[in-house]
Protein backbone atom coordinates (compact mmCIF):
# COMPACT_ATOMS: atom_id res chain seq x y z
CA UNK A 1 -27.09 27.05 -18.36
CA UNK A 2 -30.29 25.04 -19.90
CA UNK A 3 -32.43 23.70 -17.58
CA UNK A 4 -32.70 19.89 -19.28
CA UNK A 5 -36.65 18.83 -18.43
CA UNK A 6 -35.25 15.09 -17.60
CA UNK A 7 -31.94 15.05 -16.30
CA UNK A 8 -29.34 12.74 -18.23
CA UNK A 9 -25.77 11.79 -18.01
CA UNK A 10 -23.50 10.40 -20.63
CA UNK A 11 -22.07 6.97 -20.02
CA UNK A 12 -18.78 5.79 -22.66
CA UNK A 13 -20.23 2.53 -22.88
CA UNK A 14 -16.62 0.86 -23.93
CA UNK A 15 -15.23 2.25 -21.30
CA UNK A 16 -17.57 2.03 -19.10
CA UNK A 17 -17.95 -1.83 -19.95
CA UNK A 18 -13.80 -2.53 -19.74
CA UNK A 19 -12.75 0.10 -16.74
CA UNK A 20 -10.76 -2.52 -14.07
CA UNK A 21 -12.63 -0.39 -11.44
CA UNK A 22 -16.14 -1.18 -12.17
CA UNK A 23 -15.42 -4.57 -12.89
CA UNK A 24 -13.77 -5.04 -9.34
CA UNK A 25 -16.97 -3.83 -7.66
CA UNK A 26 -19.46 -5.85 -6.20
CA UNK A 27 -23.07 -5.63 -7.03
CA UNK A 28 -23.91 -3.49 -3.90
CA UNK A 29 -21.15 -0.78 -4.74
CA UNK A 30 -21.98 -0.82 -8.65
CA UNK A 31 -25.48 0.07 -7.53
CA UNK A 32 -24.26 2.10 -5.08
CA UNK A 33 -22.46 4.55 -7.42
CA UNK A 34 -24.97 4.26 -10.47
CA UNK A 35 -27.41 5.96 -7.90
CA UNK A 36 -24.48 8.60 -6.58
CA UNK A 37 -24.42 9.11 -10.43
CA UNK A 38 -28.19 10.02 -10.80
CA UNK A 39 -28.10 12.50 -7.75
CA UNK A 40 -24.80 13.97 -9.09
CA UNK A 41 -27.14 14.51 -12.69
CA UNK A 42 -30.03 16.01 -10.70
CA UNK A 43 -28.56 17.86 -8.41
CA UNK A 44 -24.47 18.67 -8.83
CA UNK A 45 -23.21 16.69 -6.03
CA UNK A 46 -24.14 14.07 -3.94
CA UNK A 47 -23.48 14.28 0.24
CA UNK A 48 -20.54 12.14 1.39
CA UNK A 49 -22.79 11.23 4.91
CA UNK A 50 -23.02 7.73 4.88
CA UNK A 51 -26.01 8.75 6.90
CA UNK A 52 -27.61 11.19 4.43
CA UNK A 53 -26.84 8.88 1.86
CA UNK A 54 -28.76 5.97 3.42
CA UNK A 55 -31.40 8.31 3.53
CA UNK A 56 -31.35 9.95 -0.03
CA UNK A 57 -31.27 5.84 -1.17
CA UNK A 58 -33.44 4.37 2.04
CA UNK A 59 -30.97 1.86 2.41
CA UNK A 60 -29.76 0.68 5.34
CA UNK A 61 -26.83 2.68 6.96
CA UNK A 62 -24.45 -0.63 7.45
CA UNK A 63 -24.74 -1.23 4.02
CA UNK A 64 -23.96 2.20 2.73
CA UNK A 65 -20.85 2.82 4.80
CA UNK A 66 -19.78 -0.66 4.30
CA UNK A 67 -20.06 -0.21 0.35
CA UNK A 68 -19.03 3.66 -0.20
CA UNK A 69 -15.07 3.53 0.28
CA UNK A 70 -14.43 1.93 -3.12
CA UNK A 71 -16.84 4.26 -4.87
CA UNK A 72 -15.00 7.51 -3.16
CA UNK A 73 -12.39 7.00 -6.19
CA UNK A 74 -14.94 7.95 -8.95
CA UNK A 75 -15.65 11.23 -7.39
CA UNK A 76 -13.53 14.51 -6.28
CA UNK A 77 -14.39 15.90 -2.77
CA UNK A 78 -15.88 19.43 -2.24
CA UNK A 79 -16.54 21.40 0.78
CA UNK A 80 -19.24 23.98 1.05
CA UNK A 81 -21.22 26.10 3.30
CA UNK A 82 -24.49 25.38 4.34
CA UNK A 83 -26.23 27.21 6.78
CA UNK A 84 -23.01 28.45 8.54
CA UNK A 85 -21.86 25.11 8.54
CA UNK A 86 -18.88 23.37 6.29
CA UNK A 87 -20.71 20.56 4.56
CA UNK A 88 -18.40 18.26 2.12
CA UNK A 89 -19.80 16.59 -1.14
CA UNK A 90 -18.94 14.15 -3.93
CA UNK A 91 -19.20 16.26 -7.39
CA UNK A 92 -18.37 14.08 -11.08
CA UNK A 93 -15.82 16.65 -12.60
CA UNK A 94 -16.40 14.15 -15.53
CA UNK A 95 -19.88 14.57 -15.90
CA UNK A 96 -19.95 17.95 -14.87
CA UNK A 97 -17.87 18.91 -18.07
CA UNK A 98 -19.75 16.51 -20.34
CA UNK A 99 -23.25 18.30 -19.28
CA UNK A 100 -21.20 21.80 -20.49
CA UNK A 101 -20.45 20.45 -23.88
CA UNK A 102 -24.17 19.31 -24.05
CA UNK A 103 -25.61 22.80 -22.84
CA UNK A 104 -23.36 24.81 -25.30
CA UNK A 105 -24.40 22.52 -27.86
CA UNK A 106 -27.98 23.16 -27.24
CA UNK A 107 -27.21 26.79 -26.97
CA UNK A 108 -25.34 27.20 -30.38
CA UNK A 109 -28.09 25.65 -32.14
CA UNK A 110 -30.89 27.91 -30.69
């Protein structure tokens, strides 16, 4: 895969702009999963901890688990190992495939 130096992710603007369930979120949740978004860019996956996530965002805790259960629905759950331990994730199937167009685009034309 190519290494991008700034990580990006698509957004379908039109869609994006009329989906029922981003309109039905409150600011808090909206910026909530904008920022799951980013890590999921950078880094794959984003933890489903409430507590690592209030971390990753240094928000506070209440306010993370209090806003996360709507957001669940834009993501698909993963479990992997880490350390010996079973540690479960949120992953963007979505953007995940959009980022493989991209790459093999950027591929073909080199």
């Amino acid at each position: 895969m190519v290494a991008l130096p700034d990580p990006w992710f698509k957004l379908h603007a039109r869609q994006f702009m009329t989906d029922v369930k981003i309109l039905s979120l409150t600011d808090a949740q909206f910026r909530l999963l904008i920022q799951m978004w980013c890590v999921c860019c950078m880094e794959g996956k984003v933890p489903t901890d409430p507590r690592k996530l209030s971390a990753i965002f240094q928000q506070n805790l209440r306010k993370i688990a209090k806003n996360l259960s709507p957001i669940c629905g834009f993501f698909e759950t993963i479990l992997l190992q880490n350390s010996g331990k079973t540690e479960e994730y949120f992953i963007s199937p979505r953007m995940n495939e959009e980022m493989k167009k991209y790459n093999a685009f950027i591929e073909r034309q080199s």
